[in-house]
C-alpha atoms as a PDB file:
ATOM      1  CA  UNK A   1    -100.651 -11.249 245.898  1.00  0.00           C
ATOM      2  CA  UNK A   2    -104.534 -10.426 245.107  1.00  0.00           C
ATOM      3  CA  UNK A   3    -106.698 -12.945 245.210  1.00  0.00           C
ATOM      4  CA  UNK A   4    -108.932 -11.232 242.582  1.00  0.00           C
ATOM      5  CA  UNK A   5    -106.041 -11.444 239.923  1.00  0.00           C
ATOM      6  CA  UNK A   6    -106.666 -14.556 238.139  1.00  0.00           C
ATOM      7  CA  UNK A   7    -104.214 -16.332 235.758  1.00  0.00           C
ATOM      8  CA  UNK A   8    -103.991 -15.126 232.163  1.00  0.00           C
ATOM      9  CA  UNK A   9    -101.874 -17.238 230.464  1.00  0.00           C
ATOM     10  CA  UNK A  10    -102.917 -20.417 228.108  1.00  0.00           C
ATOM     11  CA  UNK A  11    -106.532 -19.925 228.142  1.00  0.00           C
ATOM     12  CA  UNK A  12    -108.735 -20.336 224.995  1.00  0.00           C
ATOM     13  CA  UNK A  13    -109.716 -17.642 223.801  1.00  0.00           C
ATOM     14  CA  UNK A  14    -107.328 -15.635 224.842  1.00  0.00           C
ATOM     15  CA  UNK A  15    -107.322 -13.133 227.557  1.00  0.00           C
ATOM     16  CA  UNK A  16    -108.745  -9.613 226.368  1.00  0.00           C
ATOM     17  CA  UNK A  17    -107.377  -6.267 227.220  1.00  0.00           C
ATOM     18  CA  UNK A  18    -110.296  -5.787 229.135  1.00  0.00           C
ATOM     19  CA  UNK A  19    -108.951  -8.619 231.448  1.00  0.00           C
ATOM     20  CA  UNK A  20    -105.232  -7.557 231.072  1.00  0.00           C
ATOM     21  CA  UNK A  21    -106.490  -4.033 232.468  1.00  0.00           C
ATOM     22  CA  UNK A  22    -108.564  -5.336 234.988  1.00  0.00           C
ATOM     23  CA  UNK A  23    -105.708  -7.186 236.315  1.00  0.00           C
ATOM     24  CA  UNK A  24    -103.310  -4.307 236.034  1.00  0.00           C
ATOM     25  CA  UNK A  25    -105.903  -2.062 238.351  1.00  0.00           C
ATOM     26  CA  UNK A  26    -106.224  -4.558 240.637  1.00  0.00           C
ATOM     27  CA  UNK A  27    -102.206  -4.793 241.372  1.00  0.00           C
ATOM     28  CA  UNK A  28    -101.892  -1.075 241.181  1.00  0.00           C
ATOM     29  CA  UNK A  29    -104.693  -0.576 243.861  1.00  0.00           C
ATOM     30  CA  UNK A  30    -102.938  -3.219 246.089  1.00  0.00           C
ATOM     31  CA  UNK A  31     -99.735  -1.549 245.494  1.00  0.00           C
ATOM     32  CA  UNK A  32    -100.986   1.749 246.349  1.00  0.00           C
ATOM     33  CA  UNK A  33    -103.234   0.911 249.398  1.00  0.00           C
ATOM     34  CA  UNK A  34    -105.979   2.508 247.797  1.00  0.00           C
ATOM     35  CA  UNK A  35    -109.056   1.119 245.449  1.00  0.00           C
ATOM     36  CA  UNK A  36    -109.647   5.338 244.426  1.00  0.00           C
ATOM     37  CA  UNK A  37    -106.749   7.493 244.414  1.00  0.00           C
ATOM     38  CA  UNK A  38    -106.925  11.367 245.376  1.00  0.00           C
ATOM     39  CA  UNK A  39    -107.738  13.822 242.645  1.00  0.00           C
ATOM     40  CA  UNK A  40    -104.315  14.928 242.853  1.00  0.00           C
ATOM     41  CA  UNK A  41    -102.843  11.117 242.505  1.00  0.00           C
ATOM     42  CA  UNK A  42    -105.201  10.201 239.699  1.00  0.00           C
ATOM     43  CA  UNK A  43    -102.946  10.666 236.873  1.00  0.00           C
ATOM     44  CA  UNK A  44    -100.396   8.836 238.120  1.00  0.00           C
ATOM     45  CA  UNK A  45    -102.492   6.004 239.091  1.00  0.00           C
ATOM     46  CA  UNK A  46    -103.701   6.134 235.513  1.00  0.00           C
ATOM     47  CA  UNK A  47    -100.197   6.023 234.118  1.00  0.00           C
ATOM     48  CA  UNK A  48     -99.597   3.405 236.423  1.00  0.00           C
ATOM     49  CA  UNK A  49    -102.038   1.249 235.339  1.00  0.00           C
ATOM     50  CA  UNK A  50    -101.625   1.268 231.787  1.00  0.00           C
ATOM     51  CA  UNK A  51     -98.018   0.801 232.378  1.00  0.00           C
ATOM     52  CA  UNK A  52     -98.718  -2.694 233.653  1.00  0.00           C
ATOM     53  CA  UNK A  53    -101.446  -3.559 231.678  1.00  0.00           C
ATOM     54  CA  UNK A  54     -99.212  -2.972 228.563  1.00  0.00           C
ATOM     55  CA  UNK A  55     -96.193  -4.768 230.421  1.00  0.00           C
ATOM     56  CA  UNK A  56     -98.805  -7.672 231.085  1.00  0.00           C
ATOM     57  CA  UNK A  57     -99.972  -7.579 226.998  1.00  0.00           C
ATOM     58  CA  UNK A  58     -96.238  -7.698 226.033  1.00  0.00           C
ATOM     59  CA  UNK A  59     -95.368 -10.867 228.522  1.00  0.00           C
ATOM     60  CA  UNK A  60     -98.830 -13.093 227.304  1.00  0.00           C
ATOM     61  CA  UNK A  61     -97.560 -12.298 223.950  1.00  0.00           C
ATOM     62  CA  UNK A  62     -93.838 -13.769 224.358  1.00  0.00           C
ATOM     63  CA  UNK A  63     -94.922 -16.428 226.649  1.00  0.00           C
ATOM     64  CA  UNK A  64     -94.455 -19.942 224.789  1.00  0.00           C
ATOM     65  CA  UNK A  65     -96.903 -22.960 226.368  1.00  0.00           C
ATOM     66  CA  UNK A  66     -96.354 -26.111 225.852  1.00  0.00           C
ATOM     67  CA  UNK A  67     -99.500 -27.566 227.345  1.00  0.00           C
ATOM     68  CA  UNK A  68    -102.605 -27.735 225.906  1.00  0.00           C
ATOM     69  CA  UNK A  69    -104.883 -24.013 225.851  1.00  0.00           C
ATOM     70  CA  UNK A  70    -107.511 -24.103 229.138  1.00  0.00           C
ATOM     71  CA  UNK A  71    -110.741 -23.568 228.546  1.00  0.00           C
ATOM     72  CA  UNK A  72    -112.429 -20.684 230.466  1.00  0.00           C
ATOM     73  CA  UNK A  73    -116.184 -22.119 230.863  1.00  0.00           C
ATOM     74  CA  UNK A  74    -114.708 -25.703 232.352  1.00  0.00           C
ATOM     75  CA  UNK A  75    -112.019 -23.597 235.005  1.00  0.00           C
ATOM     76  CA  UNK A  76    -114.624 -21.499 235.897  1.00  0.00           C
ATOM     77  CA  UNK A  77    -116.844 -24.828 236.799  1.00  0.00           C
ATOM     78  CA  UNK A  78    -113.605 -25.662 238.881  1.00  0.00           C
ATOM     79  CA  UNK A  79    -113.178 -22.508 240.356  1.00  0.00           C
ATOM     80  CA  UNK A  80    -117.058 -22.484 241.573  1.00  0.00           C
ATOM     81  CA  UNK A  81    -117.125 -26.302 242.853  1.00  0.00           C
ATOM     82  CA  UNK A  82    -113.645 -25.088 244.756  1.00  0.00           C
ATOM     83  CA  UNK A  83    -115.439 -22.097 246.515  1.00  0.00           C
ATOM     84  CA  UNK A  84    -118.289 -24.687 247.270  1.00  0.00           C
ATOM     85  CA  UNK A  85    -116.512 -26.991 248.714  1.00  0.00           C
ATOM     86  CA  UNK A  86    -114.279 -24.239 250.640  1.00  0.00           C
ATOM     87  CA  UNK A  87    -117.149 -22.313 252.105  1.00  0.00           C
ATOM     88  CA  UNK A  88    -119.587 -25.178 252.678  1.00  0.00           C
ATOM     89  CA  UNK A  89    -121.175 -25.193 255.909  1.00  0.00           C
END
C-alpha cells in the first residue's frame, strides 16, 4: 500500500475530513496509476474519491478501540526520530 497513507484510527483529536480525503486521493491515485487524471477521467476520479473518503468516515466511525487515544504531536516525534534514524548517514 502507499506509504503516504498514514493510520487514522485512535488518534486524539480525531482525524478530520481533510485527512480522511487526503487519504482517499492518495489510494485512488495509486489505484489508478495516475496522480492527475485526463480531462475526460476527471469525474470519475472525483466520484471515486469521495466514494472512499466517505467509506473511510463511515469505518472510523464504527470502529470500537480499546486502547488508549494516540496523540498526534508525540507519533509525529516518533515518526521523525524513525526517518532519522532510517536515513542517517
Amino acid at each position: 500500500m502507499c506509504r503516504n497513507i498514514r493510520p487514522l484510527n485512535n488518534f486524539e483529536p480525531p482525524a478530520t475530513r481533510d485527512e480522511t480525503h487526503a487519504a482517499a486521493l492518495q489510494y485512488v491515485r495509486k489505484v489508478a496509476g495516475a496522480t492527475k487524471p485526463s480531462q475526460r477521467n476527471q469525474e470519475a476520479f472525483d466520484r471515486a474519491v469521495a466514494a472512499v473518503a466517505r467509506a473511510t468516515e463511515e469505518l472510523l466511525d464504527e470502529l470500537v478501540n480499546v486502547g488508549p487515544k494516540k496523540d498526534r504531536e508525540v507519533e509525529a516525534v516518533k515518526a521523525r526520530a524513525r526517518a532519522e534514524k532510517r536515513y542517517a548517514s
